[in-house]
C-alpha atoms as a PDB file:
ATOM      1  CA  UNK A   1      26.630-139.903 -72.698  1.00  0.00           C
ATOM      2  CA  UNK A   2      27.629-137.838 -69.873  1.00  0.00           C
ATOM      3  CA  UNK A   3      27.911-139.073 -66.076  1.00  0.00           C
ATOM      4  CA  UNK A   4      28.080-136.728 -62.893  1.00  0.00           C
ATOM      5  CA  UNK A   5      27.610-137.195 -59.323  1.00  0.00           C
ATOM      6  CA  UNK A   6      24.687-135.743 -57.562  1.00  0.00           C
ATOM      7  CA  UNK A   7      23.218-135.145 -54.227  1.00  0.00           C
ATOM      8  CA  UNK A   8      19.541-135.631 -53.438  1.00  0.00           C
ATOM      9  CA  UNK A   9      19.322-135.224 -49.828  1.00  0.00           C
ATOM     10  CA  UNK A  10      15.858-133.575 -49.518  1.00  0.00           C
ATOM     11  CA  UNK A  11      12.327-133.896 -50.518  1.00  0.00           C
ATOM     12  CA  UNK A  12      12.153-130.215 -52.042  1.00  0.00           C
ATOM     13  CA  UNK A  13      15.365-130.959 -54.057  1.00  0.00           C
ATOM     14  CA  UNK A  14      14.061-134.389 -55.773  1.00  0.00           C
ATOM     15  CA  UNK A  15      11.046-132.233 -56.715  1.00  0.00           C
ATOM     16  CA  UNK A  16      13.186-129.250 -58.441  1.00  0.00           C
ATOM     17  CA  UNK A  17      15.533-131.819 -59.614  1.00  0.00           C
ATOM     18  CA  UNK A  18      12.524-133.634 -61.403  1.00  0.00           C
ATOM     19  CA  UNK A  19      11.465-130.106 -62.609  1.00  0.00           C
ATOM     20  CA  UNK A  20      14.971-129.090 -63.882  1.00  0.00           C
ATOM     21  CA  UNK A  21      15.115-132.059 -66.369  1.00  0.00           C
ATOM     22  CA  UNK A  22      11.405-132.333 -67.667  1.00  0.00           C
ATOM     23  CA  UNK A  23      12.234-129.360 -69.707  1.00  0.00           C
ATOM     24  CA  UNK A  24      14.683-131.443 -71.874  1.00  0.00           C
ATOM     25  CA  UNK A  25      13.799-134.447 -73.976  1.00  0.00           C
ATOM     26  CA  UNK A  26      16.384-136.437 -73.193  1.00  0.00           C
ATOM     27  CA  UNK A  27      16.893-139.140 -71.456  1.00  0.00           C
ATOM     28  CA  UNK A  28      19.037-139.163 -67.860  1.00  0.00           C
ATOM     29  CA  UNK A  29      19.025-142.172 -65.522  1.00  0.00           C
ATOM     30  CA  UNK A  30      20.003-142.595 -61.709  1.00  0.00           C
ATOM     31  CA  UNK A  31      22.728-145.394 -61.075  1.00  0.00           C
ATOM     32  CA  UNK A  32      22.988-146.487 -57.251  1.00  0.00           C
ATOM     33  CA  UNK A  33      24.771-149.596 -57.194  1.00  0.00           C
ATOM     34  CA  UNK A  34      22.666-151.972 -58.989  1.00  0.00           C
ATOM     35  CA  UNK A  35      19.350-150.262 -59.706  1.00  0.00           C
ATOM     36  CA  UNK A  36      19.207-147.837 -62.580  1.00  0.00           C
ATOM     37  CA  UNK A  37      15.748-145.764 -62.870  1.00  0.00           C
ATOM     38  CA  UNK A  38      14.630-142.937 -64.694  1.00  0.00           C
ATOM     39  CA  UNK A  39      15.727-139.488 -63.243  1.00  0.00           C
ATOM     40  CA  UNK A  40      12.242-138.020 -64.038  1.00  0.00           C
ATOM     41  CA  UNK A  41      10.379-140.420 -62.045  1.00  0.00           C
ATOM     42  CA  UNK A  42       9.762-138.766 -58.793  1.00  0.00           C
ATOM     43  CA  UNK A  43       8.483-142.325 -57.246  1.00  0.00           C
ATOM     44  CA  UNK A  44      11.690-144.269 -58.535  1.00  0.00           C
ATOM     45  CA  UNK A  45      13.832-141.862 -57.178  1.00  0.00           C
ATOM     46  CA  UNK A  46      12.466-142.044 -53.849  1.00  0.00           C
ATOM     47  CA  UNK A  47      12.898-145.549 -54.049  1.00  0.00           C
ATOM     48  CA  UNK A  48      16.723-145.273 -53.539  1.00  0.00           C
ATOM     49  CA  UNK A  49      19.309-143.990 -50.625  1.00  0.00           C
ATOM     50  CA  UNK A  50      18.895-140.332 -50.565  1.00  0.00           C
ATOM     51  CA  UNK A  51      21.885-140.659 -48.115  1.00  0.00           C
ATOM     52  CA  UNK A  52      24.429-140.477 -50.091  1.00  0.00           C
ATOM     53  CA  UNK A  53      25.430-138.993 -53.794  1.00  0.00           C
ATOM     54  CA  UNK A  54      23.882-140.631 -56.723  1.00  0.00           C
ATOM     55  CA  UNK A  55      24.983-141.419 -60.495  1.00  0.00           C
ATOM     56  CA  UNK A  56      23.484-139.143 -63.402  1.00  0.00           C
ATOM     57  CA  UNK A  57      23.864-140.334 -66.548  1.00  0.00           C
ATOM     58  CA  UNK A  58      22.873-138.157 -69.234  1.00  0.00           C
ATOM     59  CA  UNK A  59      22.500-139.522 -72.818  1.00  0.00           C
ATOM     60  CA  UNK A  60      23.217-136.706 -75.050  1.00  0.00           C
ATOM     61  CA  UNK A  61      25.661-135.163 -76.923  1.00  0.00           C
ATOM     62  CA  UNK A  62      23.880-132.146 -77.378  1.00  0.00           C
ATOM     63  CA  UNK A  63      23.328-128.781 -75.007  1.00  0.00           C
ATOM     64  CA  UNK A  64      25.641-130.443 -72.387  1.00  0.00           C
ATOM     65  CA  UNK A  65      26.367-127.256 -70.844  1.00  0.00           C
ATOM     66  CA  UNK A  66      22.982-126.443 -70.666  1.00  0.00           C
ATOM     67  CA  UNK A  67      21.987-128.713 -68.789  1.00  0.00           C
ATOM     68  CA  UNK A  68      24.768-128.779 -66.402  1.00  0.00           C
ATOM     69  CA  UNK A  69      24.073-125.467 -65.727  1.00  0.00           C
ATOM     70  CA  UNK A  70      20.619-126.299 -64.854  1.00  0.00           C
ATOM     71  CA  UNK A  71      21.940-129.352 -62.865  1.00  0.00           C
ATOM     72  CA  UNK A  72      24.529-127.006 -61.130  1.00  0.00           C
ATOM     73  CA  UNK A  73      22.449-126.694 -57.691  1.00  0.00           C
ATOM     74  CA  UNK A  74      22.530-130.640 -57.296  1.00  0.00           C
ATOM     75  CA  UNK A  75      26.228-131.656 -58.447  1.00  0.00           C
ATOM     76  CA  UNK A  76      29.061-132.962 -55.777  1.00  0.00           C
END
């Protein structure tokens, strides 16, 4: 498992952020403070502060780089 920071800050972001990951079968989950939710869920993500950056963990061991390089428009 593989955690990064990430910034959210816009409505058209969340949506190509939600696109960027559906085309990997893993599993990645947003940690702010207490709440953890599913990083493909476009209504759970909305559900937390946009504000500031958010927690990414990814759970695989496999194709890291590939998907940070499709993550690379939203990391801090």
């Amino acid at each position: 498992m593989k955690t990064v920071q990430i910034s959210l800050n816009s409505i058209d972001k969340v949506k190509a952020f939600v696109n960027a990951i559906a085309q990997f079968e893993y599993d990645f989950d947003l940690i702010s403070g207490r709440y953890v939710i599913d990083a493909k869920s476009i209504m759970g993500i909305f559900s937390l502060d946009l504000s500031k950056p958010i927690e990414l963990a990814i759970h695989t061991e496999n194709d890291e780089n590939e998907i940070l390089e499709a993550l690379k428009p939203y990391l801090v």
